[in-house]
C-alpha atoms as a PDB file:
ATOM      1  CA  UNK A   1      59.877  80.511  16.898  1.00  0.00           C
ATOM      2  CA  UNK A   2      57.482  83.200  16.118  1.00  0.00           C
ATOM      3  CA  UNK A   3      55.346  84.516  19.464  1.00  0.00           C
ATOM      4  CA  UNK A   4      52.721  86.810  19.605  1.00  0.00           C
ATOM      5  CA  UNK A   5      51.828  87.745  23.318  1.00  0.00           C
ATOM      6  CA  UNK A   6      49.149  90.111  24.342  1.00  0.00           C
ATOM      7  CA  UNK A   7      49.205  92.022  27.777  1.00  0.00           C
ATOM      8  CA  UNK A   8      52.706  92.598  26.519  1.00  0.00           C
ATOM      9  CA  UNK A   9      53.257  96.303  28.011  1.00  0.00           C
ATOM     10  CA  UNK A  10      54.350  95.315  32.112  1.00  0.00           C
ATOM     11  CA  UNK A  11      54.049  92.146  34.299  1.00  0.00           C
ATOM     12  CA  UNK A  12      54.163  89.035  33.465  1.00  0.00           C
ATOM     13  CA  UNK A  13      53.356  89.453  29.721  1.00  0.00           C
ATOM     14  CA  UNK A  14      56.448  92.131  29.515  1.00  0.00           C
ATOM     15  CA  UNK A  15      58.509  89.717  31.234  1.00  0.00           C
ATOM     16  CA  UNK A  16      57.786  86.780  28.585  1.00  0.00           C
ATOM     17  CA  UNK A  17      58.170  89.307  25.826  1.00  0.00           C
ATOM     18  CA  UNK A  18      61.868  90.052  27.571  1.00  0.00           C
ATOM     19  CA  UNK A  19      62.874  86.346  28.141  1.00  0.00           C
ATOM     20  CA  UNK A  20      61.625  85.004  24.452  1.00  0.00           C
ATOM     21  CA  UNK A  21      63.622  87.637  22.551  1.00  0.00           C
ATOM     22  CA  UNK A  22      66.791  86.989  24.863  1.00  0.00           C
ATOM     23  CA  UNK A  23      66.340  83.204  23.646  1.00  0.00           C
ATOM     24  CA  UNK A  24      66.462  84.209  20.193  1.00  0.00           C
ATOM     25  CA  UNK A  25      62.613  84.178  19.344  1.00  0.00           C
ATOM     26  CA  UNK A  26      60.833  86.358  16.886  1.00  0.00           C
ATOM     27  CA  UNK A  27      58.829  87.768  19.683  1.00  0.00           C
ATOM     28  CA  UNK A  28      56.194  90.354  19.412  1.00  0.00           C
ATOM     29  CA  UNK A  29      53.857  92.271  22.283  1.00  0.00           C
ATOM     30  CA  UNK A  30      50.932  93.906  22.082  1.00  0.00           C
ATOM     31  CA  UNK A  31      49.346  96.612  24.328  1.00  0.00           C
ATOM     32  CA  UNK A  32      45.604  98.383  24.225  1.00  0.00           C
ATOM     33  CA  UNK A  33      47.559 101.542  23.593  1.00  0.00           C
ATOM     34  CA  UNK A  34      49.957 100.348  21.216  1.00  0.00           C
ATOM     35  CA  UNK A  35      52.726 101.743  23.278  1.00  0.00           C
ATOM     36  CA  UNK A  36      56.250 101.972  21.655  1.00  0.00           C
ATOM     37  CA  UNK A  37      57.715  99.078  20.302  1.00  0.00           C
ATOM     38  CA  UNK A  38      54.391  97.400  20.948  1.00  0.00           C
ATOM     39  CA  UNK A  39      51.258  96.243  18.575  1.00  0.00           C
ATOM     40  CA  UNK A  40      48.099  97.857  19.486  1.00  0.00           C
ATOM     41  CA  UNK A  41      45.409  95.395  20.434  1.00  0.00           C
ATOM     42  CA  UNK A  42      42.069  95.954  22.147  1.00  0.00           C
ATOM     43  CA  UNK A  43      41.418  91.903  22.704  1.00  0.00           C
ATOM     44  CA  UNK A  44      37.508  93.512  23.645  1.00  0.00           C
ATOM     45  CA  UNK A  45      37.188  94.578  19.926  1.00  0.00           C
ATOM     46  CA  UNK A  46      36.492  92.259  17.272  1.00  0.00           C
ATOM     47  CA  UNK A  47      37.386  95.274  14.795  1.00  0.00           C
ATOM     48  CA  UNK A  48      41.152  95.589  16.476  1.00  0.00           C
ATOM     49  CA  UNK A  49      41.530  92.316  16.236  1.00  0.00           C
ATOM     50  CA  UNK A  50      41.122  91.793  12.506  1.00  0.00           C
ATOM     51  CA  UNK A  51      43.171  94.774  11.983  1.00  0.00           C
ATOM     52  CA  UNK A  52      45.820  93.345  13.893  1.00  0.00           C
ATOM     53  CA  UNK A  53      45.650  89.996  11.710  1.00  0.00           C
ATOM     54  CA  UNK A  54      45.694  92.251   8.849  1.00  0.00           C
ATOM     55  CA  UNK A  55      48.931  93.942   9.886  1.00  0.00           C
ATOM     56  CA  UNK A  56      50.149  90.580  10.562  1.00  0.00           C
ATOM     57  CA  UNK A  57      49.033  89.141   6.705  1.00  0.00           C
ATOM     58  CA  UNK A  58      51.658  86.765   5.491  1.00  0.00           C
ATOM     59  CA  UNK A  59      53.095  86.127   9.135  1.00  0.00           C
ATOM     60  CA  UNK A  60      53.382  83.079  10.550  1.00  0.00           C
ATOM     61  CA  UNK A  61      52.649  82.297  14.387  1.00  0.00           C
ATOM     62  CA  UNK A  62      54.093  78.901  16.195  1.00  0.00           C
ATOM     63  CA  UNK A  63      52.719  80.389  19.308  1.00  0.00           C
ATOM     64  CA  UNK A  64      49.860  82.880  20.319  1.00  0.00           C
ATOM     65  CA  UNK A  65      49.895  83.710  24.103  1.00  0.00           C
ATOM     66  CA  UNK A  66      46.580  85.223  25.082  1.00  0.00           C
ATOM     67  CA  UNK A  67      47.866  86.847  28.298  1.00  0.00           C
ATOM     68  CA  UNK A  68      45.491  90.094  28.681  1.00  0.00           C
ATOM     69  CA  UNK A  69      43.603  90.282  31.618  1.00  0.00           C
ATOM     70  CA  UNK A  70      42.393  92.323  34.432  1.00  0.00           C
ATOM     71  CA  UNK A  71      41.738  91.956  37.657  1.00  0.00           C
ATOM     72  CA  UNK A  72      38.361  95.080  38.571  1.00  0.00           C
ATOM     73  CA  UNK A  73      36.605  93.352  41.896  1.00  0.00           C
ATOM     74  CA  UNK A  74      40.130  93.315  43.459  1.00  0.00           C
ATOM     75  CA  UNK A  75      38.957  94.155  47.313  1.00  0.00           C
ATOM     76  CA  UNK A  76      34.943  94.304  46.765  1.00  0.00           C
ATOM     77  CA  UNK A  77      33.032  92.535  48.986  1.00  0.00           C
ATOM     78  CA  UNK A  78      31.091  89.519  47.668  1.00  0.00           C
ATOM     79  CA  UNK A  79      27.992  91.391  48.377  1.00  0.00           C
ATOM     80  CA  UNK A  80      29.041  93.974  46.383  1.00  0.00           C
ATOM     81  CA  UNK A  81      29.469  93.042  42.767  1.00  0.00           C
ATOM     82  CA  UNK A  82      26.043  94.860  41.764  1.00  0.00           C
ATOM     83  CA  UNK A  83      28.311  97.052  39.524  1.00  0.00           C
ATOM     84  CA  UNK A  84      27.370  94.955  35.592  1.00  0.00           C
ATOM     85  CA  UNK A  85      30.221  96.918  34.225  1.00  0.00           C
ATOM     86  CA  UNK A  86      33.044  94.989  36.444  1.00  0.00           C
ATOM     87  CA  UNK A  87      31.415  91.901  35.153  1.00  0.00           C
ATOM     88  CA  UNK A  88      30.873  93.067  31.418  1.00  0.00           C
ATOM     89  CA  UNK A  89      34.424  94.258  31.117  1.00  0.00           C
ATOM     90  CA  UNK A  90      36.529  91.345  32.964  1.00  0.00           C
ATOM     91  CA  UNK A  91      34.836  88.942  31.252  1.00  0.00           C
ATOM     92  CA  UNK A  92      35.458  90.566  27.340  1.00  0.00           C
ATOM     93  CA  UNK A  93      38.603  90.980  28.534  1.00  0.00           C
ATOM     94  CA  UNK A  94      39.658  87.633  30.344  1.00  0.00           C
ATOM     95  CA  UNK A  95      37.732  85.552  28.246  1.00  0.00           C
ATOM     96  CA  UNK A  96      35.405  86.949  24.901  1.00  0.00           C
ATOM     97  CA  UNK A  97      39.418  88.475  24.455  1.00  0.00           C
ATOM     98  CA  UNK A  98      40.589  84.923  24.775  1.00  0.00           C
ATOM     99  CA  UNK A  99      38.733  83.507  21.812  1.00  0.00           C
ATOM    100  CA  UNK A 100      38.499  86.690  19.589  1.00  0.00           C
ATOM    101  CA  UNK A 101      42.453  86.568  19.342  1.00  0.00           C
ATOM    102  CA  UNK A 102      42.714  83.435  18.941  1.00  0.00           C
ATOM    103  CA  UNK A 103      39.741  83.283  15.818  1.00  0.00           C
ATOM    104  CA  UNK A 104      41.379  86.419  14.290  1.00  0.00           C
ATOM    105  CA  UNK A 105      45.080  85.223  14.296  1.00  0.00           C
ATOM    106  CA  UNK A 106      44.061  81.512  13.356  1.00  0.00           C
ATOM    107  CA  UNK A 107      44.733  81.610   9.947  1.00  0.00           C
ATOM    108  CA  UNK A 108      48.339  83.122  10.670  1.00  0.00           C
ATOM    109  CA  UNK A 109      49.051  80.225  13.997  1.00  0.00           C
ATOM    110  CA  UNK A 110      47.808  77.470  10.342  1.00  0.00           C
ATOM    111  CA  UNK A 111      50.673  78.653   8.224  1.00  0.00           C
ATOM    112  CA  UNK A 112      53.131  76.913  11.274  1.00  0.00           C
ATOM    113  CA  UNK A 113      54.396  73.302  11.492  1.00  0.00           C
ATOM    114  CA  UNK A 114      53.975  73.432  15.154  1.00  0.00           C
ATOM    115  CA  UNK A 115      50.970  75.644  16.352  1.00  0.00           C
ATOM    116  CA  UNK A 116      50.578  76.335  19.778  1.00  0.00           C
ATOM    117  CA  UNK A 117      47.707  78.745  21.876  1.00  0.00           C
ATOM    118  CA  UNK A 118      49.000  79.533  25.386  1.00  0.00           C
ATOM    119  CA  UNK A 119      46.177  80.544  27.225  1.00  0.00           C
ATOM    120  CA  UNK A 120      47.029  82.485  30.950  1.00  0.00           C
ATOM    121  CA  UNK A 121      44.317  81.526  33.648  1.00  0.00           C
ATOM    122  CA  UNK A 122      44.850  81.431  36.902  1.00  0.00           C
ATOM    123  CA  UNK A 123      44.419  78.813  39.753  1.00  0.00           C
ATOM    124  CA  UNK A 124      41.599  81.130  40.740  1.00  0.00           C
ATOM    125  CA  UNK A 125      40.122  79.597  37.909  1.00  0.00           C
ATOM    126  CA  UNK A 126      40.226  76.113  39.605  1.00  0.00           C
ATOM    127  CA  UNK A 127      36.608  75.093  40.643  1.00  0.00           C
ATOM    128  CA  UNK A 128      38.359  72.554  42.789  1.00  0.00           C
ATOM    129  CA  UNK A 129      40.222  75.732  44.526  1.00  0.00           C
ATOM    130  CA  UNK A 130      37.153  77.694  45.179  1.00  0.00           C
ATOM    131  CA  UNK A 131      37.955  79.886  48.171  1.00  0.00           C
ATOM    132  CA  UNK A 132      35.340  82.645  47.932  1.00  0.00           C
ATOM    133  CA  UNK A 133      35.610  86.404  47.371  1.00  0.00           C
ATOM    134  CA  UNK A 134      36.872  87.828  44.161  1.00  0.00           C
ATOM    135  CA  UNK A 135      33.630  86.169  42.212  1.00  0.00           C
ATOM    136  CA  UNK A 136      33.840  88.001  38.950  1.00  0.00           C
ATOM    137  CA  UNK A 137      37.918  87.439  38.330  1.00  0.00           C
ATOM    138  CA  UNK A 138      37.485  83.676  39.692  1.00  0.00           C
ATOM    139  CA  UNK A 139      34.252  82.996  37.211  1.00  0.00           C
ATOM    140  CA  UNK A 140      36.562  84.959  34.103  1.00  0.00           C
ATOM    141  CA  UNK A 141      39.387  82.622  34.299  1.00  0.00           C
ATOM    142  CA  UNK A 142      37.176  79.084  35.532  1.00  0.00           C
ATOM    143  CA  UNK A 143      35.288  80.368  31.745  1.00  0.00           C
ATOM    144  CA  UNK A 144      38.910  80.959  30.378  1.00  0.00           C
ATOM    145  CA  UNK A 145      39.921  77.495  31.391  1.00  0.00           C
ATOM    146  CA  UNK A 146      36.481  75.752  29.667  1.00  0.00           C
ATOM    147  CA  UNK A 147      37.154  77.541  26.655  1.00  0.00           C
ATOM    148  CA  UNK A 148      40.680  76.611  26.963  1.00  0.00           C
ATOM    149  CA  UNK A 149      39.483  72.629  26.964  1.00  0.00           C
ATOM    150  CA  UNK A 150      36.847  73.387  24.315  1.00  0.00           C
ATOM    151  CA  UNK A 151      39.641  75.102  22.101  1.00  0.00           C
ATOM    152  CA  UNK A 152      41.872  72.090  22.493  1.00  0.00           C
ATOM    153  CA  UNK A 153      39.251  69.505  21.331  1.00  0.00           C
ATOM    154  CA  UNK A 154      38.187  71.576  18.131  1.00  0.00           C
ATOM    155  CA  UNK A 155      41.313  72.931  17.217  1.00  0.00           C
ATOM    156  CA  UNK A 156      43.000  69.367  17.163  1.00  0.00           C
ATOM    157  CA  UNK A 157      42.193  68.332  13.639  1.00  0.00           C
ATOM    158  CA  UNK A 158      44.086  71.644  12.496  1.00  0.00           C
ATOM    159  CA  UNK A 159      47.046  70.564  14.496  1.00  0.00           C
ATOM    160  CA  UNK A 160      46.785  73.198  16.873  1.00  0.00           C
ATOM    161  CA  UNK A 161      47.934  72.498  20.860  1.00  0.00           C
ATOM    162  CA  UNK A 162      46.386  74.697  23.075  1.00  0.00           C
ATOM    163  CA  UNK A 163      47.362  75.038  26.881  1.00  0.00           C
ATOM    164  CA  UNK A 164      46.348  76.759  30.398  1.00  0.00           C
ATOM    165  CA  UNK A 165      48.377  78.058  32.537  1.00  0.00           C
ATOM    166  CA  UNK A 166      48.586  79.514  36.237  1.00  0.00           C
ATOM    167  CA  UNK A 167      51.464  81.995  35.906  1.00  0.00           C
ATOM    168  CA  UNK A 168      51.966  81.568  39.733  1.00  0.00           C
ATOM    169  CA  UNK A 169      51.768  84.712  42.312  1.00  0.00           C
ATOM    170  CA  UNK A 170      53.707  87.065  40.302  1.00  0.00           C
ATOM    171  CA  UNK A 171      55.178  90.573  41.564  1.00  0.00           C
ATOM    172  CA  UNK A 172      53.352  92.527  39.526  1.00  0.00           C
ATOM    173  CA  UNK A 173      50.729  95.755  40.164  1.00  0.00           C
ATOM    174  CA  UNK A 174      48.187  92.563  39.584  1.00  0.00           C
ATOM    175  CA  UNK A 175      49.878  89.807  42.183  1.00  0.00           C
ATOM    176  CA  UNK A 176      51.275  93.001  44.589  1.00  0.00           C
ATOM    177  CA  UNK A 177      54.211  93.516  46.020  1.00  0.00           C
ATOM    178  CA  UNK A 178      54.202  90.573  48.394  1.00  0.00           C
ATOM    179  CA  UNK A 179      53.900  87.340  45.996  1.00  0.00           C
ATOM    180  CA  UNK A 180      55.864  84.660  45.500  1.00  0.00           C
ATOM    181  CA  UNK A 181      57.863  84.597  42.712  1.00  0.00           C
ATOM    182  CA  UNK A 182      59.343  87.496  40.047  1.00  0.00           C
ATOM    183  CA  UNK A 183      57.539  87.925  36.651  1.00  0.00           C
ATOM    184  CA  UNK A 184      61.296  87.170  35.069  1.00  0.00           C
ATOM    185  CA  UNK A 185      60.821  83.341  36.979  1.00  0.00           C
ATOM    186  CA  UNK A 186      57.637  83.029  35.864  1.00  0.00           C
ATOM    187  CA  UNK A 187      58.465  83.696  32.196  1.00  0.00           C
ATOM    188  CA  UNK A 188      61.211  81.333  32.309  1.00  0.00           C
ATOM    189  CA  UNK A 189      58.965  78.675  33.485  1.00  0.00           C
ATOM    190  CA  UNK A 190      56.097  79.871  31.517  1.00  0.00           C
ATOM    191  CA  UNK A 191      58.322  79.283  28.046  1.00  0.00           C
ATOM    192  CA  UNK A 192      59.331  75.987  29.456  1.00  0.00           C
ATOM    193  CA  UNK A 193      55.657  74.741  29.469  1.00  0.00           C
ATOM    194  CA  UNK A 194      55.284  76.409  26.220  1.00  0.00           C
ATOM    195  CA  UNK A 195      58.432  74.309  24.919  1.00  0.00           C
ATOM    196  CA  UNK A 196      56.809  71.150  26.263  1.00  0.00           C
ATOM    197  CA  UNK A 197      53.126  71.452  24.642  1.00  0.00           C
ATOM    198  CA  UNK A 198      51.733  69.532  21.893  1.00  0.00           C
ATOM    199  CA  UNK A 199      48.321  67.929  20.317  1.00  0.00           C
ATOM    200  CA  UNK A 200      49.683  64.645  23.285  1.00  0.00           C
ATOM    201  CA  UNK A 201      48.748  67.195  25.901  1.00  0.00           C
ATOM    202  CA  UNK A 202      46.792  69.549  24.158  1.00  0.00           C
ATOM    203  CA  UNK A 203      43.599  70.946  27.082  1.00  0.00           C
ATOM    204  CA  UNK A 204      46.224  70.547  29.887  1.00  0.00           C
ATOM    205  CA  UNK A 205      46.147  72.783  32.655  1.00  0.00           C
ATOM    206  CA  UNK A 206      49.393  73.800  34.494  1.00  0.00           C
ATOM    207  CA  UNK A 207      51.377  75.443  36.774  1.00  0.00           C
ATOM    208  CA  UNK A 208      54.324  77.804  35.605  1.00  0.00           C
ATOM    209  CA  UNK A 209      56.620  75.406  37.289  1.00  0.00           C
ATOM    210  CA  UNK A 210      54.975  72.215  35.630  1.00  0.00           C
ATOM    211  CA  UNK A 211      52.599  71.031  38.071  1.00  0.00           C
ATOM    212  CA  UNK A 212      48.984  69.671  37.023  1.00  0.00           C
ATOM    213  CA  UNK A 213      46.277  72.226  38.256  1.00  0.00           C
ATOM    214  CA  UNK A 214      43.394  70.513  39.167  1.00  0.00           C
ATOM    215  CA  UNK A 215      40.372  71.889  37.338  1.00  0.00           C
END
């Protein structure tokens, strides 16, 4: 299978990069910087991502994993967000990044049998979990999970499956020292649900380990 995976230089999205080529994928990363071994990829830019489609002319992609994001209000108080840049930049980022990949790199993810788009949200993103605080990361990835659904419905006549996911509390600079689980066991449960999608469950919203979010 051919991946593409954004966010590829640490965390989780290094992690999934790791575990796909151990498999025996075609895997390939990207990073803002294009660090080594890496694709550079500003998912803010509309001009980096048709250059990277460009690079990529001829390729084709069974599975796009839009897994760039950042995290800016972490610790502001909720009275505090006055700062437009935090909100400007996490949402091009976690979401105008989201959809400008995917639009570049469609005409590569048509030239597959099997198309997938993996989207990574978070179940901060769950309007049924509200829980307060972090308002501009939780509104980013709720939006990344609508255009996630919206995706799935007009994407379906091209055969393309798209899916949200919550990567679970990962140890990562992002998730902290004190989560849950390793980016390695997310990976390996991210592929899984990767494995599993198609146009049947195309808009789904899941855990890493399987589980329905609710939206």
């Amino acid at each position: 299978m051919n991946i593409l995976i954004t966010g590829a230089n640490r965390g989780i999205g290094a992690a999934l990069l790791t575990a796909a080529g151990d498999r025996g994928d075609t895997a390939m990363g990207t990073s803002r910087a294009g660090d080594a071994g890496l694709l550079p990829l500003d998912v803010r830019n509309p001009e980096s991502c048709r250059a990277l489609a460009d690079r990529l002319d001829g390729t084709s992609l069974d599975l796009l994993v839009c897994n760039a994001g950042v995290y800016l209000d972490r610790g502001i108080a909720a009275d505090s967000l006055t700062d437009t840049q935090l909100w400007e930049e996490t949402f091009a980022t976690n979401v105008t990044g989201v959809y400008l990949g995917a639009m570049a790199l469609l005409p590569h993810l048509k030239r597959s049998q099997t198309p997938k788009i993996a989207i990574i949200s978070s179940q901060m993103g769950s309007s049924t979990r509200a829980k307060g605080q972090s308002y501009i990361y939780r509104a980013s990835k709720a939006a990344a999970v609508n255009l996630g659904r919206n995706l799935a419905v007009d994407l379906q006549t091209d055969g393309i499956a798209v899916g949200i996911y919550h990567p679970g509390w990962v140890r990562t600079d992002m998730g902290t020292s004190a989560a849950a689980i390793t980016p390695e066991e997310s990976a390996a449960g991210l592929l899984a649900r990767f494995d599993a999608l198609s146009l049947a469950t195309s808009g789904c919203f899941e855990m890493w380990n399987g589980d329905a979010m609710p939206f």
